[in-house]
C-alpha atoms as a PDB file:
ATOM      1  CA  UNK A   1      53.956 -24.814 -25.792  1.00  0.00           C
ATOM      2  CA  UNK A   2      50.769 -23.968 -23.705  1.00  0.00           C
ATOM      3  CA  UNK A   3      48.719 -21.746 -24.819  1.00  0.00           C
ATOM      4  CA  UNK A   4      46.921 -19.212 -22.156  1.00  0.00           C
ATOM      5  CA  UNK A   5      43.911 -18.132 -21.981  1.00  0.00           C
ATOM      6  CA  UNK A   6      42.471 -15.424 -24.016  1.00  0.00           C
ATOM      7  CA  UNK A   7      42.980 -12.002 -22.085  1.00  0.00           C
ATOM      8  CA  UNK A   8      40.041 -10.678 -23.962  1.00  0.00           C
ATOM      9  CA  UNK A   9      37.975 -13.059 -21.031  1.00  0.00           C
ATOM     10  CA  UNK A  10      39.851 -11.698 -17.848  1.00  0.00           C
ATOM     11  CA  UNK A  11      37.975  -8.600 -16.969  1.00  0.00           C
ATOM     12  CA  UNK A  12      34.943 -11.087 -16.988  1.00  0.00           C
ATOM     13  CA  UNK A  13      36.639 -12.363 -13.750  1.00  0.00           C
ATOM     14  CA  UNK A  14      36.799  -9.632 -12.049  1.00  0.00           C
ATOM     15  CA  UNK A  15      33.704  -7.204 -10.601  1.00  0.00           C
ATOM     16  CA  UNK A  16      32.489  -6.277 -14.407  1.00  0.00           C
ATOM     17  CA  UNK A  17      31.339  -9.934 -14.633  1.00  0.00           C
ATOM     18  CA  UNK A  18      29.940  -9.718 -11.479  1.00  0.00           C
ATOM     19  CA  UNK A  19      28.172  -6.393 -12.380  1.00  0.00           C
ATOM     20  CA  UNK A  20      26.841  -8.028 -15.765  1.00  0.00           C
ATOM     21  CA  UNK A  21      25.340 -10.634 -13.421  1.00  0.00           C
ATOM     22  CA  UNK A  22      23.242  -8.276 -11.505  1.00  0.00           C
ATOM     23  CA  UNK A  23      22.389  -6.018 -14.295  1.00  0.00           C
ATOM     24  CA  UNK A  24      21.096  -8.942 -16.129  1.00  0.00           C
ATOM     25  CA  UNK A  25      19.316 -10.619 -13.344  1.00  0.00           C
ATOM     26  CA  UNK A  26      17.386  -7.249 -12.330  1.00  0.00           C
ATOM     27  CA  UNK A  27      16.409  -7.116 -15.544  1.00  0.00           C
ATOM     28  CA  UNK A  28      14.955  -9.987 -15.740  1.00  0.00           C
ATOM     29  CA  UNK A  29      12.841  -9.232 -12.420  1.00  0.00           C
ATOM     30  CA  UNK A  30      11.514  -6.031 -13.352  1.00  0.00           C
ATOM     31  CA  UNK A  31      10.838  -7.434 -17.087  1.00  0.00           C
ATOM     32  CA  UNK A  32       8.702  -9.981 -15.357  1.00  0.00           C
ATOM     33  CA  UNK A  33       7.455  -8.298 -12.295  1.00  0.00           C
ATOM     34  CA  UNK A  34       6.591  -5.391 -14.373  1.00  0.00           C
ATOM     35  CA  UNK A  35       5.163  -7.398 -17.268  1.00  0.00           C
ATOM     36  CA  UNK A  36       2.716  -9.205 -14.951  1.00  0.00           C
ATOM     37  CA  UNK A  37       1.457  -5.903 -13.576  1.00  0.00           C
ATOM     38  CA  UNK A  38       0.941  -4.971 -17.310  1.00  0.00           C
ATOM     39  CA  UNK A  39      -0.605  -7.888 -17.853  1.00  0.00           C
ATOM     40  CA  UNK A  40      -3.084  -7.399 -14.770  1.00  0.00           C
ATOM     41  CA  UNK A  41      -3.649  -3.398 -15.221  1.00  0.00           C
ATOM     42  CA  UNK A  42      -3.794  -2.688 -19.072  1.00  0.00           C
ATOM     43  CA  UNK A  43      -3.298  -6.593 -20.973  1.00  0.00           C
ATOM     44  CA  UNK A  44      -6.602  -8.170 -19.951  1.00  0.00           C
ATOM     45  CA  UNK A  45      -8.840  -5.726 -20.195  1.00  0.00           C
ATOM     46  CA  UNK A  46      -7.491  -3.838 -23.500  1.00  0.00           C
ATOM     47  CA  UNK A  47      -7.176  -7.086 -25.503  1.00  0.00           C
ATOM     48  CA  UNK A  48     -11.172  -7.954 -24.177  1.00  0.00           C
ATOM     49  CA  UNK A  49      -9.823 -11.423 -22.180  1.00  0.00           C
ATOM     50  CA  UNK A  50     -11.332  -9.555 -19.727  1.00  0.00           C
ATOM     51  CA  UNK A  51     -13.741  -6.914 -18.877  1.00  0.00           C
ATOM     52  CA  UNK A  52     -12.087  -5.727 -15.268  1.00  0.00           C
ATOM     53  CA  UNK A  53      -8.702  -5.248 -13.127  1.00  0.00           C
ATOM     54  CA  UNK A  54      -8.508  -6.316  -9.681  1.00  0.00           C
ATOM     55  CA  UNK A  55     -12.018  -8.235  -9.319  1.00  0.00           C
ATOM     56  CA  UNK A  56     -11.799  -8.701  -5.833  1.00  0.00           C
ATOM     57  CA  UNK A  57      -8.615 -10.352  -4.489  1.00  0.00           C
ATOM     58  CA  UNK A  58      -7.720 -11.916  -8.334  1.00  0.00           C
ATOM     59  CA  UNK A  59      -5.522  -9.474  -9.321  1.00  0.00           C
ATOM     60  CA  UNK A  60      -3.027  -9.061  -6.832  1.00  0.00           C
ATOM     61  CA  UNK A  61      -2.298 -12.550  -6.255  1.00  0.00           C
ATOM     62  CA  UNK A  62      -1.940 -12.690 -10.206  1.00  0.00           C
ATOM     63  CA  UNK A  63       0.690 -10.028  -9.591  1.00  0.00           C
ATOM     64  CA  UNK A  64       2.064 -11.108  -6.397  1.00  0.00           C
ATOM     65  CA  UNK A  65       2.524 -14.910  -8.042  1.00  0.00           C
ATOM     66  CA  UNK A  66       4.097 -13.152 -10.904  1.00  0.00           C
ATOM     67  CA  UNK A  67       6.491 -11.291  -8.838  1.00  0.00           C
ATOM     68  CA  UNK A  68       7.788 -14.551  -7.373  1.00  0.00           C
ATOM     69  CA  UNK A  69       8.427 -16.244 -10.497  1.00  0.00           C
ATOM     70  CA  UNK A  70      10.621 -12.953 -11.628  1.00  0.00           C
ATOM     71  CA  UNK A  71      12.652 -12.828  -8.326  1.00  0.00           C
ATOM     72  CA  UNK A  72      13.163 -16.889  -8.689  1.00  0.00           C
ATOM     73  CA  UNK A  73      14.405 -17.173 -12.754  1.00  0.00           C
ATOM     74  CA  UNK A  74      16.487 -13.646 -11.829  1.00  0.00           C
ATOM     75  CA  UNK A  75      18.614 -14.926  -9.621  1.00  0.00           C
ATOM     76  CA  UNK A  76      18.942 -18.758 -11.372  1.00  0.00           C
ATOM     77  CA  UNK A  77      20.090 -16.340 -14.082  1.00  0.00           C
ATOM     78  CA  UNK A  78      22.796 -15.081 -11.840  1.00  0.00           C
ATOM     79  CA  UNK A  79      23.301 -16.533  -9.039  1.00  0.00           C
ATOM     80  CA  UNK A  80      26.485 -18.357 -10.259  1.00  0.00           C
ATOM     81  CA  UNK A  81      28.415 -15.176 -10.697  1.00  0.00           C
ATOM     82  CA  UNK A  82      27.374 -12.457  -8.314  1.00  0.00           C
ATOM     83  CA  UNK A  83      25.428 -14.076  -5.924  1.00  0.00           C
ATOM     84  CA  UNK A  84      22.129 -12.630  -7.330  1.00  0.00           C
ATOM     85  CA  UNK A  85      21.587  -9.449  -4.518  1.00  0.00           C
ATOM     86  CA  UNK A  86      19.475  -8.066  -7.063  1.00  0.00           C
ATOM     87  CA  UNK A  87      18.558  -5.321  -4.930  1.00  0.00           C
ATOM     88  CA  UNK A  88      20.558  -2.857  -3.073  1.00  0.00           C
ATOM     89  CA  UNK A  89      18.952  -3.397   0.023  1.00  0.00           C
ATOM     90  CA  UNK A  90      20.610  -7.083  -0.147  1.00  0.00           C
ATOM     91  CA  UNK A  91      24.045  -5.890  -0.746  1.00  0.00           C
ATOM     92  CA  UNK A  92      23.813  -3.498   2.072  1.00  0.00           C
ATOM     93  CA  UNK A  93      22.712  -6.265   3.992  1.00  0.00           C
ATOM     94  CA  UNK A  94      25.811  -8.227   3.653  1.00  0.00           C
ATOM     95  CA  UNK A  95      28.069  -5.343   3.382  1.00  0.00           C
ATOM     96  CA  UNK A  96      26.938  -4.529   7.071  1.00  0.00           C
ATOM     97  CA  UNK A  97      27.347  -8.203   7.948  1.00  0.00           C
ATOM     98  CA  UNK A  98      30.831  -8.391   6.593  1.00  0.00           C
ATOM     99  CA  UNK A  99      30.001 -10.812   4.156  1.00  0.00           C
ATOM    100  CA  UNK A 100      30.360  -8.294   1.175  1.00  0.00           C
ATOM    101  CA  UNK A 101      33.340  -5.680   0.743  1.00  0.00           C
ATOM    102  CA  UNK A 102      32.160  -2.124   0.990  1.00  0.00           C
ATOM    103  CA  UNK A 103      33.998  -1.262  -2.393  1.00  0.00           C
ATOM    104  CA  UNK A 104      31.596  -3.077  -4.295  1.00  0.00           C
ATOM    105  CA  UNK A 105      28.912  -1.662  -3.009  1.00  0.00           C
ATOM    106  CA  UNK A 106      27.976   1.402  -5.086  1.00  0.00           C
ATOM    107  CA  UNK A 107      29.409  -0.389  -8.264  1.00  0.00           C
ATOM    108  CA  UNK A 108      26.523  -3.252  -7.446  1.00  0.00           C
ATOM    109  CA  UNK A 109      23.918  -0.307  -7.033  1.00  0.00           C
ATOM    110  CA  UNK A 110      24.511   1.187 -10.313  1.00  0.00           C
ATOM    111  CA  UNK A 111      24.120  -2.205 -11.634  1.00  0.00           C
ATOM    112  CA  UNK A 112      20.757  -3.307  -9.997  1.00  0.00           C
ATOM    113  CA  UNK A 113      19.371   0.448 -10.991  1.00  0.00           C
ATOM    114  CA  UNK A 114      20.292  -0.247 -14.317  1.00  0.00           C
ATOM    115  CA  UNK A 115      18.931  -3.321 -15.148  1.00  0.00           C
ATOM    116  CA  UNK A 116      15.907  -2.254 -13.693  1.00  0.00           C
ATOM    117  CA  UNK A 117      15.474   0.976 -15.777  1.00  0.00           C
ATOM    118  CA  UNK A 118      16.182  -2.036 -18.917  1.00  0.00           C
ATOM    119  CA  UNK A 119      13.572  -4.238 -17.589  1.00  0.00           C
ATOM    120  CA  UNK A 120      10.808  -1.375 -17.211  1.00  0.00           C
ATOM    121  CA  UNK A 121      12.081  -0.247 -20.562  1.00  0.00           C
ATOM    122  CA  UNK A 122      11.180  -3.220 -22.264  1.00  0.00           C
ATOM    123  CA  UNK A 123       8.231  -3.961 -20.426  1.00  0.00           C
ATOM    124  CA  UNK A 124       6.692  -0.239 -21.873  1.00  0.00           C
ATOM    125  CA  UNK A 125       8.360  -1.816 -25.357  1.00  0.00           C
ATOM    126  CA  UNK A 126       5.800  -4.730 -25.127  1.00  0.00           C
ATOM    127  CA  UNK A 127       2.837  -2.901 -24.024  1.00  0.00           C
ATOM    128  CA  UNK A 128       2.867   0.631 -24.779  1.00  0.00           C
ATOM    129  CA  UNK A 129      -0.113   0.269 -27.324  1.00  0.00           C
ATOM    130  CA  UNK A 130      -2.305  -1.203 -24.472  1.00  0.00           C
ATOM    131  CA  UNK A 131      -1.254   1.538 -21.805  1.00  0.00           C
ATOM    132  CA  UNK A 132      -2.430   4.077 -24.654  1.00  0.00           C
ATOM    133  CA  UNK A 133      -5.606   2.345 -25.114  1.00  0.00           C
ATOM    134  CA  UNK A 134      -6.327   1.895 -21.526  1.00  0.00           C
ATOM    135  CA  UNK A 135      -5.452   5.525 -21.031  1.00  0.00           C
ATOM    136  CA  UNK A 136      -7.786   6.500 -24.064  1.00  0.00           C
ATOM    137  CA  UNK A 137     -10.639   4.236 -23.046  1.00  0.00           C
ATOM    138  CA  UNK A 138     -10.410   5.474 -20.020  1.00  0.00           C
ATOM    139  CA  UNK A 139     -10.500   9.321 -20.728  1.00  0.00           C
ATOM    140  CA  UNK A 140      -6.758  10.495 -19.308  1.00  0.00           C
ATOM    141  CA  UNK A 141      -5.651  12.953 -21.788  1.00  0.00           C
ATOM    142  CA  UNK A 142      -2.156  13.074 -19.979  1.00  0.00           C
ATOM    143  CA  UNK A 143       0.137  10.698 -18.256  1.00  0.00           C
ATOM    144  CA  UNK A 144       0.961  13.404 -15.758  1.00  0.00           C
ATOM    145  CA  UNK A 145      -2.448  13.745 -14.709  1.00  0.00           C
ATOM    146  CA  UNK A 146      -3.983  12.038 -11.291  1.00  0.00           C
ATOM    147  CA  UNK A 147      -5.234   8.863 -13.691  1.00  0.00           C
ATOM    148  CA  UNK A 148      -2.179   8.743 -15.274  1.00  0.00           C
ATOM    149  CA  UNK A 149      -1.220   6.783 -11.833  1.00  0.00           C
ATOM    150  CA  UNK A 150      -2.908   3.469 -13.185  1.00  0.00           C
ATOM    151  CA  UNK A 151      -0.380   2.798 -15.676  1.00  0.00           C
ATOM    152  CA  UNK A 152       2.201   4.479 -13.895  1.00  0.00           C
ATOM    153  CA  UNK A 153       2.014   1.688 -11.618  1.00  0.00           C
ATOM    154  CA  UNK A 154       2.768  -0.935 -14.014  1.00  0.00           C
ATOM    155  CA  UNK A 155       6.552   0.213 -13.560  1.00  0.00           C
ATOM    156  CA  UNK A 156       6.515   1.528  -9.922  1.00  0.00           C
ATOM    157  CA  UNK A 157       5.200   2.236  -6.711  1.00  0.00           C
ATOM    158  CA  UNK A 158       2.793   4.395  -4.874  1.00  0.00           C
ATOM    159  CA  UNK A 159       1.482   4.655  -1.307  1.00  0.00           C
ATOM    160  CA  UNK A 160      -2.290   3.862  -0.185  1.00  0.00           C
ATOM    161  CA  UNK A 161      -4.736   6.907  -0.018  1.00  0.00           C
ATOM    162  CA  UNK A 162      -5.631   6.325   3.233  1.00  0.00           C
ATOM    163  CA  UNK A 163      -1.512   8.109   4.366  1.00  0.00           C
ATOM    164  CA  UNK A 164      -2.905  11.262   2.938  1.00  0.00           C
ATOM    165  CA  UNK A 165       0.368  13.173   2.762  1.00  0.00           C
ATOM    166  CA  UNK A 166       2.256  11.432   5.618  1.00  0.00           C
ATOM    167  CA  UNK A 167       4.766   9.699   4.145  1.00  0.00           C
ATOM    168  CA  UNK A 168       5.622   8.199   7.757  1.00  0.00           C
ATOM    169  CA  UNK A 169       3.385   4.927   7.467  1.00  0.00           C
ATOM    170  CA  UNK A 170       4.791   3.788   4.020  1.00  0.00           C
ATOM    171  CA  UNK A 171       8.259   4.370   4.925  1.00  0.00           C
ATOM    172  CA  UNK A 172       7.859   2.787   7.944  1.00  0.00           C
ATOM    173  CA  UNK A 173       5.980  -0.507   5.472  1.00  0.00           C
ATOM    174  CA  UNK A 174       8.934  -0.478   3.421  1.00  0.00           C
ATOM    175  CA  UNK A 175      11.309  -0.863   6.531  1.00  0.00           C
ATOM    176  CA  UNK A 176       9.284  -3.598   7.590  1.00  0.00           C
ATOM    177  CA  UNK A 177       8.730  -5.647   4.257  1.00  0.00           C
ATOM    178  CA  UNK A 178      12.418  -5.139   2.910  1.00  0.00           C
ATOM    179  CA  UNK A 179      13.585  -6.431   6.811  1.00  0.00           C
ATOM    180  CA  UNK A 180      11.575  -9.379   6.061  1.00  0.00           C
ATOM    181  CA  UNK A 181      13.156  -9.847   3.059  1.00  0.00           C
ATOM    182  CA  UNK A 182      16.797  -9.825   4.588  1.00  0.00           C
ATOM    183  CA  UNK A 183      15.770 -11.688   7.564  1.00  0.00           C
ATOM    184  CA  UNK A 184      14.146 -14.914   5.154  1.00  0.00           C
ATOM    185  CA  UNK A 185      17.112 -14.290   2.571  1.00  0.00           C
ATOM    186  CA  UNK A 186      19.787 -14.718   5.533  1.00  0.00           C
ATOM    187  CA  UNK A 187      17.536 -18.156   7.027  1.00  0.00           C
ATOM    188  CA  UNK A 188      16.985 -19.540   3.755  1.00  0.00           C
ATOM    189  CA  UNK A 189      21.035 -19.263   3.238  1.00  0.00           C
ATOM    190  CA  UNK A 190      22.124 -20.087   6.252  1.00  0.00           C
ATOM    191  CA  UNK A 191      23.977 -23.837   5.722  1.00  0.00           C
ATOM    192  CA  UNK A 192      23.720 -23.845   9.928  1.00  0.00           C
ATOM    193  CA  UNK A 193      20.108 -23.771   9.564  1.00  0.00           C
ATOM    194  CA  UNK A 194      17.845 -26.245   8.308  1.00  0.00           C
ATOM    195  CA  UNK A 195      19.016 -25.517   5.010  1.00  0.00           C
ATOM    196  CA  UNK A 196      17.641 -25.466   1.330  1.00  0.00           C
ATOM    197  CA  UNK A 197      18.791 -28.708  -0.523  1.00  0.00           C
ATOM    198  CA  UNK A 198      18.563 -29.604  -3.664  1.00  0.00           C
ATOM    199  CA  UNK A 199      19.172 -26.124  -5.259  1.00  0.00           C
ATOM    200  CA  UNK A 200      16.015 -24.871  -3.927  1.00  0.00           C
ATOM    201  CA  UNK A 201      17.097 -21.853  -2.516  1.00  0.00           C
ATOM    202  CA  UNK A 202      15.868 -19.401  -5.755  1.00  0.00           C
ATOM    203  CA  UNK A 203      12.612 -20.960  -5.582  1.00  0.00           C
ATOM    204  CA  UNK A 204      12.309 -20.733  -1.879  1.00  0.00           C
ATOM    205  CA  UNK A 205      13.230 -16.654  -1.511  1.00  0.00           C
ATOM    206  CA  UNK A 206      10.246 -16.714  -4.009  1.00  0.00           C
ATOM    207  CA  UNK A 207       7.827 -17.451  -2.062  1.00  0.00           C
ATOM    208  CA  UNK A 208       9.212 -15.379   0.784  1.00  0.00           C
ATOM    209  CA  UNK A 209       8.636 -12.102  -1.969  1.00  0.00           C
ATOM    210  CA  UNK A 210       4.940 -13.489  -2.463  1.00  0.00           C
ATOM    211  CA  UNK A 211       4.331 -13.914   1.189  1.00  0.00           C
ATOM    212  CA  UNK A 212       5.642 -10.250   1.790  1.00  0.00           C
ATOM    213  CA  UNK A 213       3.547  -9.174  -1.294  1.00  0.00           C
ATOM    214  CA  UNK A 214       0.536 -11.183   0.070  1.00  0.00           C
ATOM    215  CA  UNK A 215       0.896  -9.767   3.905  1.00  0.00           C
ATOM    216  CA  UNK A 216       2.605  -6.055   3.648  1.00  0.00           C
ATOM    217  CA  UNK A 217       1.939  -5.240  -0.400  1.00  0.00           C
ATOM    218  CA  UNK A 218      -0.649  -2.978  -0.334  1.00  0.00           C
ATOM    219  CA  UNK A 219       0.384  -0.062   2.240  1.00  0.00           C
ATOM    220  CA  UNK A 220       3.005   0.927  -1.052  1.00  0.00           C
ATOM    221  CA  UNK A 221       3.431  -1.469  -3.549  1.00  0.00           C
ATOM    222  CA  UNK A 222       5.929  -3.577  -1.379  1.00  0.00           C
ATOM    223  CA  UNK A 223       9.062  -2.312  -3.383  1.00  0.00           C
ATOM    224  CA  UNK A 224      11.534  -3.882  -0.451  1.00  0.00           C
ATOM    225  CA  UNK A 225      13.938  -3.152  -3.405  1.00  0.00           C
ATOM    226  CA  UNK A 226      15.344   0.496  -4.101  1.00  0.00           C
ATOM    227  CA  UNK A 227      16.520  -0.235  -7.421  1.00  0.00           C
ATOM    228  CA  UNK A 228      13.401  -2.346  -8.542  1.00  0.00           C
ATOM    229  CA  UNK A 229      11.085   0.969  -8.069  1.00  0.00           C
ATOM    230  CA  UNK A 230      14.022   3.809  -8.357  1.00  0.00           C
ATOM    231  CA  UNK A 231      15.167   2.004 -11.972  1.00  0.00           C
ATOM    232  CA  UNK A 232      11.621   2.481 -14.021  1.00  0.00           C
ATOM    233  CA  UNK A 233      10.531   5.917 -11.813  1.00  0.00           C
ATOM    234  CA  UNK A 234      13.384   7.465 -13.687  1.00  0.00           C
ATOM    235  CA  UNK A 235      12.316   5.450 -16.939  1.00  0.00           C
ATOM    236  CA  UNK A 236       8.584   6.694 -16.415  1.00  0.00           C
ATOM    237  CA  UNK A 237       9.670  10.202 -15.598  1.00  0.00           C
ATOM    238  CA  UNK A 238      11.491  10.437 -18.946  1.00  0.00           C
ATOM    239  CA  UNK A 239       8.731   8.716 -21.228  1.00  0.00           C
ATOM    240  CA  UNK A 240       6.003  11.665 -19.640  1.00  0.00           C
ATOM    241  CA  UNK A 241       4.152  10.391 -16.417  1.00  0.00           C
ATOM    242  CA  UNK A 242       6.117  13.471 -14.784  1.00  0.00           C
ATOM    243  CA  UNK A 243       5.106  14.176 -11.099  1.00  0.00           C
ATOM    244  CA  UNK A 244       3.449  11.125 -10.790  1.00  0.00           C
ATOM    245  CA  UNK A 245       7.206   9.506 -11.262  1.00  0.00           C
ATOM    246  CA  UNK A 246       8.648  12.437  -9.643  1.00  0.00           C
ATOM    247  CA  UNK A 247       8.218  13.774  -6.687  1.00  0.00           C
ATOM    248  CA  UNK A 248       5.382  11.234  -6.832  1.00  0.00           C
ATOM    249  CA  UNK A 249       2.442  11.582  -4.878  1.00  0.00           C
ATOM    250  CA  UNK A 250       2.726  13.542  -1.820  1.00  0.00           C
ATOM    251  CA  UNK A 251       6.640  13.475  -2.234  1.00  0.00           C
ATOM    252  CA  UNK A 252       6.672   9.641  -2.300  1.00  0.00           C
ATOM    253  CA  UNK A 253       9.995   9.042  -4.466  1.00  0.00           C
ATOM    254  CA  UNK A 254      12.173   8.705  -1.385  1.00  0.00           C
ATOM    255  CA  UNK A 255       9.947   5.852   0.576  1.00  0.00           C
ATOM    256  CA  UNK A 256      11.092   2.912  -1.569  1.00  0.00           C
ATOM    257  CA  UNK A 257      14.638   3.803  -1.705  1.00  0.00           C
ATOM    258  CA  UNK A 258      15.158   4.672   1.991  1.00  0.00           C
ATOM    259  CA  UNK A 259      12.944   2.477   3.629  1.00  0.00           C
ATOM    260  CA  UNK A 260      14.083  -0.629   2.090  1.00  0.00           C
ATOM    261  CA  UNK A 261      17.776   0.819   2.833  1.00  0.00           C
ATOM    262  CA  UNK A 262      16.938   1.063   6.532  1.00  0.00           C
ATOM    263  CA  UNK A 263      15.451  -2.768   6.480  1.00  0.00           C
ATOM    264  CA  UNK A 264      17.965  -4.061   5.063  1.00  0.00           C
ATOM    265  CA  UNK A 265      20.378  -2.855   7.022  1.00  0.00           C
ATOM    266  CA  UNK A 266      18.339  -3.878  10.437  1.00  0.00           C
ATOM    267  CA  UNK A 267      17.782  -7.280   9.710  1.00  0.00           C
ATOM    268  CA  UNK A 268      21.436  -9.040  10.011  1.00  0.00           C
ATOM    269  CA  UNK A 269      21.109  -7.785  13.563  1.00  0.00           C
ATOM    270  CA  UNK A 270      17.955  -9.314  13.844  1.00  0.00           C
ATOM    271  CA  UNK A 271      18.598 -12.570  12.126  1.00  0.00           C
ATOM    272  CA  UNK A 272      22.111 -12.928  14.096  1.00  0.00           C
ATOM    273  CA  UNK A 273      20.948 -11.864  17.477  1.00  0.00           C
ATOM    274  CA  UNK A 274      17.751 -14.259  17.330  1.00  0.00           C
ATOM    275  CA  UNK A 275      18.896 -17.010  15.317  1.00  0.00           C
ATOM    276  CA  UNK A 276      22.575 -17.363  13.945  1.00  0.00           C
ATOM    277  CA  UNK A 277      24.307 -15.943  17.189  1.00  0.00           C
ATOM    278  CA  UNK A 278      22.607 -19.427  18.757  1.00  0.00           C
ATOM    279  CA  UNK A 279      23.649 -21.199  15.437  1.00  0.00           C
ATOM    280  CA  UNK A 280      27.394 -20.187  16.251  1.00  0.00           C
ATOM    281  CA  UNK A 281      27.165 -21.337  19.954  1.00  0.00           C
ATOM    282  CA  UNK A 282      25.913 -24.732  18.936  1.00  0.00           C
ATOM    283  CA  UNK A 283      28.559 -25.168  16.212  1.00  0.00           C
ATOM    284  CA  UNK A 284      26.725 -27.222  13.722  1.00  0.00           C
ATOM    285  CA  UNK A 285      23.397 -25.546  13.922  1.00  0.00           C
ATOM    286  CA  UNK A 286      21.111 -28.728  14.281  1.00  0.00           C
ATOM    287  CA  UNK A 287      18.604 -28.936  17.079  1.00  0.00           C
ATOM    288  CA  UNK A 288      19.226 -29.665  20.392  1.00  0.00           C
END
């Protein structure tokens, strides 16, 4: 007589696997794209490898390269199961393109958010000595005080000090970045299109992160991911960096949640009007 399957396994083939998937493979991204920015802001210069941050252009690309490798192992992690959106702004993207039901959609959320809260969480785990030393060495009695913004943004972002208190110019970066995002995401996919062989496809959305981080990172931290800043703000918030975390400086909480929202959502209509609208009339996709 055949025995079936063990119905311990069948929620795992429903949405909770799916939702295991993402939480995992955000976790991953903000435990590496959070541990390089540790490693850039407090590691090198508390453990004497080196004697600055940021000398010259160094550090970012240290931190935008890092960011890249996180997004690529994240979603080899789980791309199998859930498709690795990783980021709400993602799943928006194909919810609006009809590509993704709608019911998932806030279930995926909660799952990105998180993972990314787990990932910061471990990241502080790992280097919470060296964000005390820095902070000591440095002479910021308090996390919740204006300095307290250097190792705040090991977990999260924060506009440039040239916005002042207009919040208009970041939002209006994180609309841009996270559109790239969807717009290289949806090409890079896109079997009518040239196409990623080879299982290339991870690595290849990683550079498109470090090319946004590279060309639009510095207006606010290029986010382009609600739940990869909104995750370790509420971590911060409840370990004691306070109004730096919330309402954030000038009121910035909102920016990287919905500007990357707003991207998202614009740029299936982009890709499709441009691009796979032609792709469809052509039928195969391949050059003319």
């Amino acid at each position: 007589m055949a025995q079936s399957s063990p119905p311990a396994a069948s929620w795992r083939s429903g949405i909770w696997g799916d939702l295991l998937a993402e939480f995992l493979g955000t976790f991953v991204i903000l435990a590496f794209g959070a541990g390089v920015v540790a490693v850039a802001v407090v590691g090198l210069t508390m453990t004497g490898r080196t004697t600055v941050i940021f000398a010259g252009a160094g550090g970012w690309l240290l931190i935008t390269w890092g960011w890249m490798v996180a997004v690529v192992m994240a979603i080899y992690v789980a791309g199998g199961v859930s498709g690795a959106h990783l980021n709400p702004a993602v799943t928006l993207a194909f919810a609006v393109r009809r590509e993704f039901a709608w019911a998932k959609v806030i279930p995926y959320w909660i799952a990105q958010v998180a993972g990314a809260f787990a990932g910061a969480a471990i990241v502080y785990l790992d280097y919470y000595p060296a964000i005390n030393a820095w902070n000591a060495a440095n002479h910021v009695v308090s996390r919740i005080d204006p300095g307290g913004l250097t190792t705040f943004s090991i977990f999260a972002t924060f506009p440039g000090g040239y916005f002042g208190d207009n919040m208009i110019g970041p939002f209006i970066d994180q609309v841009i970045g996270t559109a790239f995002l969807v717009l290289f995401v949806l090409a890079i996919i896109d079997v009518r299109n040239l196409g990623v062989q080879a299982n290339l496809g991870p690595l290849i959305i990683g550079f498109a992160v470090a090319a946004i981080g590279m060309s639009f990172g510095v207006d606010a931290g290029y986010a382009i991911n609600p739940a990869r800043d909104l995750g370790p703000r509420l971590f911060t918030y409840l370990e004691g960096w306070g109004p730096n975390a919330f309402p954030g400086p000038h009121g910035y909480w909102w920016v990287p949640i919905l500007g990357p929202l707003v991207g998202g959502a614009i740029a299936p209509f982009i890709y499709d009007g441009f691009i796979g609208a032609t792709l469809k009339a052509r039928g195969s996709g391949a050059p003319q």
